[in-house]
PDB file of N, CA and C in Angstrom:
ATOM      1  N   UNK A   1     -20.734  29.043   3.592  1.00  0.00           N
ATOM      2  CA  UNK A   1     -19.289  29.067   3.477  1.00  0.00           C
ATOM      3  C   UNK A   1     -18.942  29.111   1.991  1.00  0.00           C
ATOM      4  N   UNK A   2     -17.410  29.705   1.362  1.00  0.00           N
ATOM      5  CA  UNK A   2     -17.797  30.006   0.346  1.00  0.00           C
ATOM      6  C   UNK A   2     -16.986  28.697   0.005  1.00  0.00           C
ATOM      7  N   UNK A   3     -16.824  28.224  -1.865  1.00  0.00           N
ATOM      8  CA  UNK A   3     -16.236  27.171  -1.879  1.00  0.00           C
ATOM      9  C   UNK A   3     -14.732  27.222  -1.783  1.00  0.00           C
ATOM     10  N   UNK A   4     -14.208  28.329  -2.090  1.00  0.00           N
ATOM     11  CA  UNK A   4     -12.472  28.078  -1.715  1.00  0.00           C
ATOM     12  C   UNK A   4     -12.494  27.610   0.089  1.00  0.00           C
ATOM     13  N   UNK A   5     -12.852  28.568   0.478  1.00  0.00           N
ATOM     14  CA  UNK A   5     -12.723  28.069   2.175  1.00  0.00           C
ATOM     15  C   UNK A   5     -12.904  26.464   2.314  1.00  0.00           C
ATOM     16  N   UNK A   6     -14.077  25.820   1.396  1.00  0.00           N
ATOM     17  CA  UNK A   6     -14.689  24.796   1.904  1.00  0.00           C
ATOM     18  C   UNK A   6     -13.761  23.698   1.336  1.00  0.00           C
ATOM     19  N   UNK A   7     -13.226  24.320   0.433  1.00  0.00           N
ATOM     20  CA  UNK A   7     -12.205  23.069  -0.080  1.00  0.00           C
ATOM     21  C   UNK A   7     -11.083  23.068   0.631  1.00  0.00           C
ATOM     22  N   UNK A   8     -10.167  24.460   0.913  1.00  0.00           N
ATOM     23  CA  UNK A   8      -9.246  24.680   2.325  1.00  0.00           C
ATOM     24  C   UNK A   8      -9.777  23.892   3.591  1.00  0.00           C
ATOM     25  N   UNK A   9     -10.636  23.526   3.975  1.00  0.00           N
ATOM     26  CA  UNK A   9     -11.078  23.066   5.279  1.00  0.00           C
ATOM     27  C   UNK A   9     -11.201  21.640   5.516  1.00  0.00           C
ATOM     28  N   UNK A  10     -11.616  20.963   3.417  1.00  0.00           N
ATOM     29  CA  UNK A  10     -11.462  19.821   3.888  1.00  0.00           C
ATOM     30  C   UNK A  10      -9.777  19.335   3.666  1.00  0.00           C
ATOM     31  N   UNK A  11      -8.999  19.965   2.793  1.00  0.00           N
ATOM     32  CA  UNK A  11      -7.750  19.981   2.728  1.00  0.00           C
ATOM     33  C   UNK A  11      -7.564  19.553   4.219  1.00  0.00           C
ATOM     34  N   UNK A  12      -7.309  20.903   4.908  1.00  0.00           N
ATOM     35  CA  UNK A  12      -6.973  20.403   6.418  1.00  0.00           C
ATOM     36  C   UNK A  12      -6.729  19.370   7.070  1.00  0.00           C
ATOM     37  N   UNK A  13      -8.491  19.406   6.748  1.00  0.00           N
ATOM     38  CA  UNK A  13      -8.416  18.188   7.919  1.00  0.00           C
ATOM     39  C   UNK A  13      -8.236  16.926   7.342  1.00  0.00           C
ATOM     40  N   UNK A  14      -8.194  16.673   6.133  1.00  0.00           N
ATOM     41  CA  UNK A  14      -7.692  15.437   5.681  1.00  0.00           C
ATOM     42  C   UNK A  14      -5.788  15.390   5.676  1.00  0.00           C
ATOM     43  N   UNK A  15      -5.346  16.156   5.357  1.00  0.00           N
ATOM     44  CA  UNK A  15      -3.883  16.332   5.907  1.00  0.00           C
ATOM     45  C   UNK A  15      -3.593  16.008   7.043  1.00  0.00           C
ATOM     46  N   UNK A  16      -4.173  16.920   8.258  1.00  0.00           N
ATOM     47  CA  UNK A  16      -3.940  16.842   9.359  1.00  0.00           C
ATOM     48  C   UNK A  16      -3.780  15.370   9.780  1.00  0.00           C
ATOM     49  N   UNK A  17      -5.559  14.664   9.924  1.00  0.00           N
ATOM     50  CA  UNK A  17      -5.514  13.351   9.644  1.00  0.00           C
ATOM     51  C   UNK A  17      -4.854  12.484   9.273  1.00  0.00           C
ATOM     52  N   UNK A  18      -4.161  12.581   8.656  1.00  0.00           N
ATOM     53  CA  UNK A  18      -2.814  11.628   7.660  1.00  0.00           C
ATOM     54  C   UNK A  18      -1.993  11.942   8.334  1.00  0.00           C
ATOM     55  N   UNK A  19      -1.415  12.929   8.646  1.00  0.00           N
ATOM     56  CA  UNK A  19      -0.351  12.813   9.311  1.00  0.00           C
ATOM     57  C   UNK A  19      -0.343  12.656  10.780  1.00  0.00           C
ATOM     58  N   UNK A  20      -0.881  12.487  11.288  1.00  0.00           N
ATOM     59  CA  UNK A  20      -1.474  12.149  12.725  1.00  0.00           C
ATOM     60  C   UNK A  20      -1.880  10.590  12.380  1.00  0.00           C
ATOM     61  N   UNK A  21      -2.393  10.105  11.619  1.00  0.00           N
ATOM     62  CA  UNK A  21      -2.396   8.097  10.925  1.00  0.00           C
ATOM     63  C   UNK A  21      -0.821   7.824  11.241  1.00  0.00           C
ATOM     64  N   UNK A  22       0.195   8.354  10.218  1.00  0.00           N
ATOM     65  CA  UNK A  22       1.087   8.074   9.599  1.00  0.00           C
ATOM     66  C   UNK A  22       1.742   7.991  10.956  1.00  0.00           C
ATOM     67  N   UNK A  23       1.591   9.219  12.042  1.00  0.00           N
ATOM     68  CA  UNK A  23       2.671   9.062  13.014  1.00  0.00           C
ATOM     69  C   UNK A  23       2.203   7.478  14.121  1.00  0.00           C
ATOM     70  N   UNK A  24       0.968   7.490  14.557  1.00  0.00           N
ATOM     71  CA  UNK A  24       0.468   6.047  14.554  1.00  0.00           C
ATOM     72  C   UNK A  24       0.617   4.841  14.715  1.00  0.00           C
ATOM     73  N   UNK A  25       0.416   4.591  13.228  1.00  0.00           N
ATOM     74  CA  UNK A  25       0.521   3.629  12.998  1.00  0.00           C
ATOM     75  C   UNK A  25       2.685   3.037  12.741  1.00  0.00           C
ATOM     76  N   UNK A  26       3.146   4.269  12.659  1.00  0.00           N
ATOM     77  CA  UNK A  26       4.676   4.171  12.718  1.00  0.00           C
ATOM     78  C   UNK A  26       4.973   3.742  14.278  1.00  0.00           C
ATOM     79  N   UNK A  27       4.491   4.141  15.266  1.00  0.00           N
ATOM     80  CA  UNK A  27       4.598   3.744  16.922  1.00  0.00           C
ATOM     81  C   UNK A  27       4.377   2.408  16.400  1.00  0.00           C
ATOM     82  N   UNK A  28       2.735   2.013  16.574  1.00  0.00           N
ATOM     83  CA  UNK A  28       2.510   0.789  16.249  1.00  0.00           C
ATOM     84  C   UNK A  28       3.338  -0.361  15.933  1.00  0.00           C
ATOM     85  N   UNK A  29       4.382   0.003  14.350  1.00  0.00           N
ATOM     86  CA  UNK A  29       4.433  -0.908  13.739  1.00  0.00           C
ATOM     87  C   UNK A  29       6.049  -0.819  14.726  1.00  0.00           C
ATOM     88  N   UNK A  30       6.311  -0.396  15.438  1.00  0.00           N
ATOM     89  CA  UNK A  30       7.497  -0.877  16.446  1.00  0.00           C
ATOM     90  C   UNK A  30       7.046  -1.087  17.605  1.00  0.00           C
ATOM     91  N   UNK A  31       5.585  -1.372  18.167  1.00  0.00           N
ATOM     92  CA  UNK A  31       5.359  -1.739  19.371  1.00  0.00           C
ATOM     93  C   UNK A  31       5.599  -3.514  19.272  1.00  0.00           C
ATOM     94  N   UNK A  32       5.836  -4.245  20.070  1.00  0.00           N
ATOM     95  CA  UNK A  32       6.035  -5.772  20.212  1.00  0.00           C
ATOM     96  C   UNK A  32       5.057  -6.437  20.748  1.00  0.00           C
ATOM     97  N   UNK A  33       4.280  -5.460  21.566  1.00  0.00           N
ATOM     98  CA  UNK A  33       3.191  -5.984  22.305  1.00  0.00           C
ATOM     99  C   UNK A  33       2.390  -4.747  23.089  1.00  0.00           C
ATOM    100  N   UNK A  34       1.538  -5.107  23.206  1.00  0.00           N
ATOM    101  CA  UNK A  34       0.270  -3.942  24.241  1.00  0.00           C
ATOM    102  C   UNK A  34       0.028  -4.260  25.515  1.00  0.00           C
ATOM    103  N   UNK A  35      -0.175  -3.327  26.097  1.00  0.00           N
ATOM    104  CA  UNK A  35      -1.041  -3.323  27.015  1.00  0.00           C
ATOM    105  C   UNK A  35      -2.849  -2.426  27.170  1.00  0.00           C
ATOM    106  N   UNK A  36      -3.441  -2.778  27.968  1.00  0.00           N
ATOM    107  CA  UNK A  36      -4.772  -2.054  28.206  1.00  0.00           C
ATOM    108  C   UNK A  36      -4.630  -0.312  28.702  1.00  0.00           C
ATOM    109  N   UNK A  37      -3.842  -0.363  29.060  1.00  0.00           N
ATOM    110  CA  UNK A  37      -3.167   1.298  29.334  1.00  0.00           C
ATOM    111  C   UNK A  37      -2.686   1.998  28.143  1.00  0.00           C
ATOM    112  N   UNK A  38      -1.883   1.039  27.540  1.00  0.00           N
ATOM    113  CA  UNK A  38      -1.319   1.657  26.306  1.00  0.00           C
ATOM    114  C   UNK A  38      -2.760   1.450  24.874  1.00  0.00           C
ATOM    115  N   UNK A  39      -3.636   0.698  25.363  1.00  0.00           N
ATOM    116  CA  UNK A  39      -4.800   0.538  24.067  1.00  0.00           C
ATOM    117  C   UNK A  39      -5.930   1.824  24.530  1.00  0.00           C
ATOM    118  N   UNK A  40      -5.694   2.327  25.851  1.00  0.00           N
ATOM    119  CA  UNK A  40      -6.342   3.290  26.087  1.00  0.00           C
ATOM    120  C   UNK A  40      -5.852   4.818  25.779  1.00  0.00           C
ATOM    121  N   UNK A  41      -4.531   4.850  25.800  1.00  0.00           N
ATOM    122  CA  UNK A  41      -3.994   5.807  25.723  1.00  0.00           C
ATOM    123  C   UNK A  41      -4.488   6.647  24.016  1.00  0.00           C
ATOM    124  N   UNK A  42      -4.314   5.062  23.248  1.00  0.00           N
ATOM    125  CA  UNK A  42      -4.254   5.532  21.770  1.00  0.00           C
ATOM    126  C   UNK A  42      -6.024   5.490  21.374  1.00  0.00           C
ATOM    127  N   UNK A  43      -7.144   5.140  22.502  1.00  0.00           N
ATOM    128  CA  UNK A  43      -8.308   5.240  22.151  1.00  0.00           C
ATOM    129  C   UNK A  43      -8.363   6.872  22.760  1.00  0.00           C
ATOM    130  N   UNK A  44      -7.918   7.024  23.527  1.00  0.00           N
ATOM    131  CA  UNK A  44      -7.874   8.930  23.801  1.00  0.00           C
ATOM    132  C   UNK A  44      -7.745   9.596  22.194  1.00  0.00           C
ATOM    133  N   UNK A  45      -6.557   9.178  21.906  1.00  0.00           N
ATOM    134  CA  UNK A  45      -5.894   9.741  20.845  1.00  0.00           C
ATOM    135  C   UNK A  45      -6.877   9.889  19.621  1.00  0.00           C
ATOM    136  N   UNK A  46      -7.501   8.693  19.558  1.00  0.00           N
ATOM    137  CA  UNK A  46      -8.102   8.519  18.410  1.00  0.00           C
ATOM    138  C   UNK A  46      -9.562   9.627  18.439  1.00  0.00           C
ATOM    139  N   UNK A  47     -10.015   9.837  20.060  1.00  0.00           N
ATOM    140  CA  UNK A  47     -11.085  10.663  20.235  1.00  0.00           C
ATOM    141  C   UNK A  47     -10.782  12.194  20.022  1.00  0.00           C
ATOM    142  N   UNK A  48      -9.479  12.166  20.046  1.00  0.00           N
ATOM    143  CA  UNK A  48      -9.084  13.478  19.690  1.00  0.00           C
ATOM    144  C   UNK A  48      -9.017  14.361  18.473  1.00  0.00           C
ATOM    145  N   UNK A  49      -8.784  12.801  17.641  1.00  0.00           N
ATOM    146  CA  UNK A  49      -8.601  13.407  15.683  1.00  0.00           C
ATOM    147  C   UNK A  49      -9.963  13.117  15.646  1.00  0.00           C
ATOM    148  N   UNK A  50     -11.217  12.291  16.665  1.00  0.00           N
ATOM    149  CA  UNK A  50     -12.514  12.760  16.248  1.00  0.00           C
ATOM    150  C   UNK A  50     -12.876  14.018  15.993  1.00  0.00           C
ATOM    151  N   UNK A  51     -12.772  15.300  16.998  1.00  0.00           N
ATOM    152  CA  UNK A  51     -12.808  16.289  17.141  1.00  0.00           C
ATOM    153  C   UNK A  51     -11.939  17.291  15.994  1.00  0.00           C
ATOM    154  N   UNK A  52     -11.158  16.693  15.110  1.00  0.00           N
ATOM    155  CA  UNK A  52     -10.704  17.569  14.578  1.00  0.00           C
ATOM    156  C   UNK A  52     -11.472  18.160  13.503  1.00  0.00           C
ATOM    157  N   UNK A  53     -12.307  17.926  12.539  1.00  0.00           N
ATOM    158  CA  UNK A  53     -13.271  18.223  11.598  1.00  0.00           C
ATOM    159  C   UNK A  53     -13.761  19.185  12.698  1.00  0.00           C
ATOM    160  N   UNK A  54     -14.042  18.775  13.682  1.00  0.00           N
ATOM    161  CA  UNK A  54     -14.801  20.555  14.213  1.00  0.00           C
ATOM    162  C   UNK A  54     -14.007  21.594  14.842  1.00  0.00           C
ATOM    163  N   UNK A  55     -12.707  21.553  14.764  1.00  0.00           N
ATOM    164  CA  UNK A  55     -11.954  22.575  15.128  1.00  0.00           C
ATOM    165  C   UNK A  55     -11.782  23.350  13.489  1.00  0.00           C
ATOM    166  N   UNK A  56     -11.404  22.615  12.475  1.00  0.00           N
ATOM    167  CA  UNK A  56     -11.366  22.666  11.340  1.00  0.00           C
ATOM    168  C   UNK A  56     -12.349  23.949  10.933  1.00  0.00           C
ATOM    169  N   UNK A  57     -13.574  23.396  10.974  1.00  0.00           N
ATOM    170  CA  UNK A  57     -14.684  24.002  10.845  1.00  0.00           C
ATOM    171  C   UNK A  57     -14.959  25.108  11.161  1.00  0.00           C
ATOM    172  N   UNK A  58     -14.573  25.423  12.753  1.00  0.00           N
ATOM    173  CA  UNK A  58     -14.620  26.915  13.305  1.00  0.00           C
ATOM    174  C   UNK A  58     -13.870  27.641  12.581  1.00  0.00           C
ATOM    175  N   UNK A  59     -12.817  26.702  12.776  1.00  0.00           N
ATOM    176  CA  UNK A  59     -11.584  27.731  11.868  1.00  0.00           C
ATOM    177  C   UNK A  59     -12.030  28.382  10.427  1.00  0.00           C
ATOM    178  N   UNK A  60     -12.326  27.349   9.577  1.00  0.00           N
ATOM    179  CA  UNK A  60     -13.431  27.920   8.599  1.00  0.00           C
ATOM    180  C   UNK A  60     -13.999  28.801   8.567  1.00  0.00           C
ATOM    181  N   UNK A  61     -14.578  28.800   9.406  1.00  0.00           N
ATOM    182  CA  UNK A  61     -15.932  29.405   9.474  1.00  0.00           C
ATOM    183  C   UNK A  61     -16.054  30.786  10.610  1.00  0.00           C
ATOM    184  N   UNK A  62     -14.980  31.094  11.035  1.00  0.00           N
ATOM    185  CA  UNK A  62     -14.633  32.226  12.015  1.00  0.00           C
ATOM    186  C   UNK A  62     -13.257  32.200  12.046  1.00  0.00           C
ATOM    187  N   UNK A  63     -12.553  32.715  10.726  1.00  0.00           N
ATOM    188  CA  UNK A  63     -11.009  32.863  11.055  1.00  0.00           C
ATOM    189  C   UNK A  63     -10.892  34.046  11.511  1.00  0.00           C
ATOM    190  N   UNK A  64     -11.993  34.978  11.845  1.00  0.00           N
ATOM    191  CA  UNK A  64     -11.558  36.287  12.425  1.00  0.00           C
ATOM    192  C   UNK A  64     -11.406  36.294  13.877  1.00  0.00           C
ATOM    193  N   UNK A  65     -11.882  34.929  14.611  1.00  0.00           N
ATOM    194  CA  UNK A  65     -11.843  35.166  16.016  1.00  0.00           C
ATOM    195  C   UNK A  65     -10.452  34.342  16.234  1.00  0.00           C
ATOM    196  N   UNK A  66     -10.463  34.692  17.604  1.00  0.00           N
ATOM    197  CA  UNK A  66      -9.097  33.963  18.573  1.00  0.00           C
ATOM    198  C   UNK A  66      -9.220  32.543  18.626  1.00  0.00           C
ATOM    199  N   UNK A  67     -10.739  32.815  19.201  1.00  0.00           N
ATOM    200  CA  UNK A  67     -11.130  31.670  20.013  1.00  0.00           C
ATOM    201  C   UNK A  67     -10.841  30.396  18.926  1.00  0.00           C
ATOM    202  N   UNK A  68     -11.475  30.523  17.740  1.00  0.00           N
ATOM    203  CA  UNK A  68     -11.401  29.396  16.825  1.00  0.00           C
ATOM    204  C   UNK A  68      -9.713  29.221  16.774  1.00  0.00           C
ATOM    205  N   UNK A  69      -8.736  30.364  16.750  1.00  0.00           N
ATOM    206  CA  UNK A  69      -7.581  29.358  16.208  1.00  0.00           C
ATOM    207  C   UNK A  69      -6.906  28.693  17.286  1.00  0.00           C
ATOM    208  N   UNK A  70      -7.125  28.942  18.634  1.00  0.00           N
ATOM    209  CA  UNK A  70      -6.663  28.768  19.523  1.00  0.00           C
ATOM    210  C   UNK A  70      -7.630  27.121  20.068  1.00  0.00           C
ATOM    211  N   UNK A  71      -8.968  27.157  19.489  1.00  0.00           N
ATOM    212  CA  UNK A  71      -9.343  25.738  19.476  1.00  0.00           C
ATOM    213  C   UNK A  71      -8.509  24.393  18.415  1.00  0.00           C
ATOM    214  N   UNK A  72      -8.256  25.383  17.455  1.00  0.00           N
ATOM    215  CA  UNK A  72      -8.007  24.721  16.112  1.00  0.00           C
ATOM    216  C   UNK A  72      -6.342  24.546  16.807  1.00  0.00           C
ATOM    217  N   UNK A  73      -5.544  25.233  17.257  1.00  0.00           N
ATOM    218  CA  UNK A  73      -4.264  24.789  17.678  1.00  0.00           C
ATOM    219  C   UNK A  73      -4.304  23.579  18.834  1.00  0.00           C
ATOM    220  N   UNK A  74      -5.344  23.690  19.680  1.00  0.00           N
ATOM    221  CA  UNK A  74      -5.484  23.167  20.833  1.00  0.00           C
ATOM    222  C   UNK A  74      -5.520  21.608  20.180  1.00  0.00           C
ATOM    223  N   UNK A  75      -6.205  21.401  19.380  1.00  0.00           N
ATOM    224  CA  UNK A  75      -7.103  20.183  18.657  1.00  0.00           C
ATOM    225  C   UNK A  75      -5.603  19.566  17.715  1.00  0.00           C
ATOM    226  N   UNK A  76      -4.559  20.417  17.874  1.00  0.00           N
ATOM    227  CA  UNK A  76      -3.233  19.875  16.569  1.00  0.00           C
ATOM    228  C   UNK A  76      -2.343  19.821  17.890  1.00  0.00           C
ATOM    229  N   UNK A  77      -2.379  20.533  18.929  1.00  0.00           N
ATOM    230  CA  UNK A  77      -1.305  20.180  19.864  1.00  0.00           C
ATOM    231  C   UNK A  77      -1.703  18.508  20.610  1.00  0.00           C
ATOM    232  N   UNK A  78      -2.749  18.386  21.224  1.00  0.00           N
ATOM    233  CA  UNK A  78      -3.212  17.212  21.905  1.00  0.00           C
ATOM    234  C   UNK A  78      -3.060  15.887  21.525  1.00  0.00           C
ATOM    235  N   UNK A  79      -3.056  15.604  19.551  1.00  0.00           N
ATOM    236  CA  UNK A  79      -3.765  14.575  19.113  1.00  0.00           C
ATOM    237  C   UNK A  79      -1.671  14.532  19.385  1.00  0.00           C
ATOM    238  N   UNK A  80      -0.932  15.349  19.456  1.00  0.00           N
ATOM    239  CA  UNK A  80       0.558  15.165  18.775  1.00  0.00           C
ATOM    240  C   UNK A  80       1.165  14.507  20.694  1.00  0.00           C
ATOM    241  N   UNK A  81       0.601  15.658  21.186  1.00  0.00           N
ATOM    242  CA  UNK A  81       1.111  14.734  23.239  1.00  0.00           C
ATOM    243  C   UNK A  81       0.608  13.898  23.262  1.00  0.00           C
ATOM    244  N   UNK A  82      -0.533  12.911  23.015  1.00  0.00           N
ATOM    245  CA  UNK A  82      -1.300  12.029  23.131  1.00  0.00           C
ATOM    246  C   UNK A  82      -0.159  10.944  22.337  1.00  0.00           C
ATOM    247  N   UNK A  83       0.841  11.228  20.954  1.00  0.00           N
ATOM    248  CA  UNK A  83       1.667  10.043  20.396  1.00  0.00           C
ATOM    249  C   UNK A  83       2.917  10.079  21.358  1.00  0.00           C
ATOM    250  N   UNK A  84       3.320  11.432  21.614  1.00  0.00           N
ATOM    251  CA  UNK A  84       3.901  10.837  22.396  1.00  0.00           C
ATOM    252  C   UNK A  84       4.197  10.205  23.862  1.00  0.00           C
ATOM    253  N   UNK A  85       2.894  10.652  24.126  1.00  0.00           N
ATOM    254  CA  UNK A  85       2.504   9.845  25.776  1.00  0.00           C
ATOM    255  C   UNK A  85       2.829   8.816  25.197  1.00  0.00           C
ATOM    256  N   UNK A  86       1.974   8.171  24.580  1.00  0.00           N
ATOM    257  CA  UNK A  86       1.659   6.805  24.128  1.00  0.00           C
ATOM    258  C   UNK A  86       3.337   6.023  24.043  1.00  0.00           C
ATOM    259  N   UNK A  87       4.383   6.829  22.893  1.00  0.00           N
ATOM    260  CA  UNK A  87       5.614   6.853  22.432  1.00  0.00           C
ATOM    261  C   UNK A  87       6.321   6.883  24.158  1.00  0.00           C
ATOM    262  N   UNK A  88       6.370   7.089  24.949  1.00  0.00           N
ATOM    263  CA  UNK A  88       6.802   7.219  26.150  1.00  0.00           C
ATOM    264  C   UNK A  88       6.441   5.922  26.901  1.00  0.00           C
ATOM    265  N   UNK A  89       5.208   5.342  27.190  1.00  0.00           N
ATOM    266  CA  UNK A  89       4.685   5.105  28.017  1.00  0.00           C
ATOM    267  C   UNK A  89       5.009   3.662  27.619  1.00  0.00           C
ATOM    268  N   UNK A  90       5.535   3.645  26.195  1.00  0.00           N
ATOM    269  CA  UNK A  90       5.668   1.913  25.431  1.00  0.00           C
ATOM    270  C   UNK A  90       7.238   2.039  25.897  1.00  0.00           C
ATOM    271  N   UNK A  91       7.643   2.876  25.691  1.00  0.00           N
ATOM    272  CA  UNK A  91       9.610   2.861  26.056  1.00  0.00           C
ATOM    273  C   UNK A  91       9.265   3.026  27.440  1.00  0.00           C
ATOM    274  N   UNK A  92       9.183   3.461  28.480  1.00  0.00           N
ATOM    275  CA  UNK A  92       9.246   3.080  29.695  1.00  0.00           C
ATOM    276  C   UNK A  92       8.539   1.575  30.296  1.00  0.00           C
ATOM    277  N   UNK A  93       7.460   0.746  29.512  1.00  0.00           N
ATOM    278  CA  UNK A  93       6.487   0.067  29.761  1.00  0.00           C
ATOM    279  C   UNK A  93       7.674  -0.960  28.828  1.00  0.00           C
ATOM    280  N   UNK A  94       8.859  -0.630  28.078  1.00  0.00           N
ATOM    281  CA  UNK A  94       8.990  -1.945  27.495  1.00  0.00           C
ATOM    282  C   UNK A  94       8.741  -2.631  26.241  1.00  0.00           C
ATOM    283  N   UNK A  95       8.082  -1.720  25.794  1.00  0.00           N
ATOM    284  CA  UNK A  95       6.623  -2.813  24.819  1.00  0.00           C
ATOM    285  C   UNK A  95       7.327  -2.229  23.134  1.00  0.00           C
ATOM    286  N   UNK A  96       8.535  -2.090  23.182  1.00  0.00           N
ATOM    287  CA  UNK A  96       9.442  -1.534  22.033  1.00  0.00           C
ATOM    288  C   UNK A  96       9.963  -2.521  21.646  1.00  0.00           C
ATOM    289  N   UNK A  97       9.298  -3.028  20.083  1.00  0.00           N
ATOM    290  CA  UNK A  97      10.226  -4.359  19.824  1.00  0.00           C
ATOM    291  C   UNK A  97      11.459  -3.470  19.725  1.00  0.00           C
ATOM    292  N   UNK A  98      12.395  -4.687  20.193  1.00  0.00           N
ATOM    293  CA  UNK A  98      13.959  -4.579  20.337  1.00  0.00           C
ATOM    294  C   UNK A  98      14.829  -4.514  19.122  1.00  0.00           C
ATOM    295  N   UNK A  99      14.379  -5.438  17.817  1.00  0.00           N
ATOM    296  CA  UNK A  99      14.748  -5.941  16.273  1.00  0.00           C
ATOM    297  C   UNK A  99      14.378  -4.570  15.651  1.00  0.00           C
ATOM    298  N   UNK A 100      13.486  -3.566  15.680  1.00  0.00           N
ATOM    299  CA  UNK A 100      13.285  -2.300  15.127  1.00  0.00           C
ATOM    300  C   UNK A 100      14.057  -1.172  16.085  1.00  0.00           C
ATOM    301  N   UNK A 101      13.881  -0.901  17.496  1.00  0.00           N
ATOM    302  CA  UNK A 101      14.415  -0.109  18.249  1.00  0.00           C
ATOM    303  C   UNK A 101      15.549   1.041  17.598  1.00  0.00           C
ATOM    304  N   UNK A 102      16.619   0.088  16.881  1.00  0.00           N
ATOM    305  CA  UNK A 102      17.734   0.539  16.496  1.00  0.00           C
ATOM    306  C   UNK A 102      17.549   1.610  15.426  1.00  0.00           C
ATOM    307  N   UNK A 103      16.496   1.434  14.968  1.00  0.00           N
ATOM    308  CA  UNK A 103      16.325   2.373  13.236  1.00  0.00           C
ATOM    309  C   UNK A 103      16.203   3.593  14.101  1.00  0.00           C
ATOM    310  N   UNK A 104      16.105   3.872  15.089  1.00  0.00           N
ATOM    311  CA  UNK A 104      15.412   5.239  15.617  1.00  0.00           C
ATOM    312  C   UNK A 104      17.067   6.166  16.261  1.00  0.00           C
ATOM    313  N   UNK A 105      17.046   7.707  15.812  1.00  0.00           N
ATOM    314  CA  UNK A 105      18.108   8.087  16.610  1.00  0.00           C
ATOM    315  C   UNK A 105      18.184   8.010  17.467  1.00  0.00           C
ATOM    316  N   UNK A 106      19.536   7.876  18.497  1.00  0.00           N
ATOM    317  CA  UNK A 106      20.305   8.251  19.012  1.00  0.00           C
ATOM    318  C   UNK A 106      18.989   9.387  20.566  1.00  0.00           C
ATOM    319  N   UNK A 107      18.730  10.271  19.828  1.00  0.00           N
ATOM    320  CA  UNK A 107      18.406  11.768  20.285  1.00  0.00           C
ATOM    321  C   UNK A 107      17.269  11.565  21.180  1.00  0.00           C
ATOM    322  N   UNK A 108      16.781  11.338  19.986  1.00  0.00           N
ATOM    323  CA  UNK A 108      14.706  10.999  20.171  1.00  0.00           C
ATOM    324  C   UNK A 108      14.707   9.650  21.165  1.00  0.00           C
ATOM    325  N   UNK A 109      15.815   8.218  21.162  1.00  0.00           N
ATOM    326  CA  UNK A 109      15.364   7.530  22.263  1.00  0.00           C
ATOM    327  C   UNK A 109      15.796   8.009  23.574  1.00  0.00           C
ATOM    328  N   UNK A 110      16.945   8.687  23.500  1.00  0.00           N
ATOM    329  CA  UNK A 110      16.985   9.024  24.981  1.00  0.00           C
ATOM    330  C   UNK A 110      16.761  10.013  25.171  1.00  0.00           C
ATOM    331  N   UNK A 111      15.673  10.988  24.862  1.00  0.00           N
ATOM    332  CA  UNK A 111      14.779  11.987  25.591  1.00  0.00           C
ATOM    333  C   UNK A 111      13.611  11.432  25.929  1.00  0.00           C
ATOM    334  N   UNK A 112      13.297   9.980  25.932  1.00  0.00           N
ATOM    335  CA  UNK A 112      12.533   9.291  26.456  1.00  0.00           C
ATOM    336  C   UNK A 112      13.237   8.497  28.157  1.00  0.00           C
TER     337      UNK A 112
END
């Protein structure tokens, strides 16, 4: 691989990564409490940004095929339904401290 690509690739996926943390640990820091459903939901999640260094990679490393970007999209759509399952499943389940709740629009809580 040559080195611009290789530095583009780890770019990526360290971006990607961060912002997939950032969204996270932001649920998190307004959850009030857990459950084992909801600690599973976000261990999915977390198996998902495992996988991202190797979607990354294909992509790298075969940007001429489909298949890689369509893995590499697959691997940025999932880790993002997976926050908001999670983001859903705590507002229907409850588990939304109430003292933060309010910072959030209008929009975004009730399309939950």
């Amino acid at each position: 691989m040559r080195t611009g690509a290789a530095v583009a690739d780890v770019w990526d996926e360290l971006s990607d990564a961060g912002i997939f943390w950032a969204g996270q640990q932001t649920q998190l820091n307004h959850n009030g409490e857990g459950t084992r459903d909801l600690t599973w939901i976000h261990l999915g999640f977390l198996f998902s940004i495992t996988l991202m260094p190797l979607s990354t990679r294909l992509l790298a490393e075969f940007i001429t095929y489909r298949l890689a970007l369509g893995l590499y999209w697959l691997n940025i759509f999932v880790p993002g339904a997976m926050l908001y399952w999670s983001w859903a499943y705590a507002t229907h389940a409850e588990l939304i401290n109430r003292t933060r709740q309010g910072r959030f629009g209008g929009a975004f809580a009730d399309a939950l």
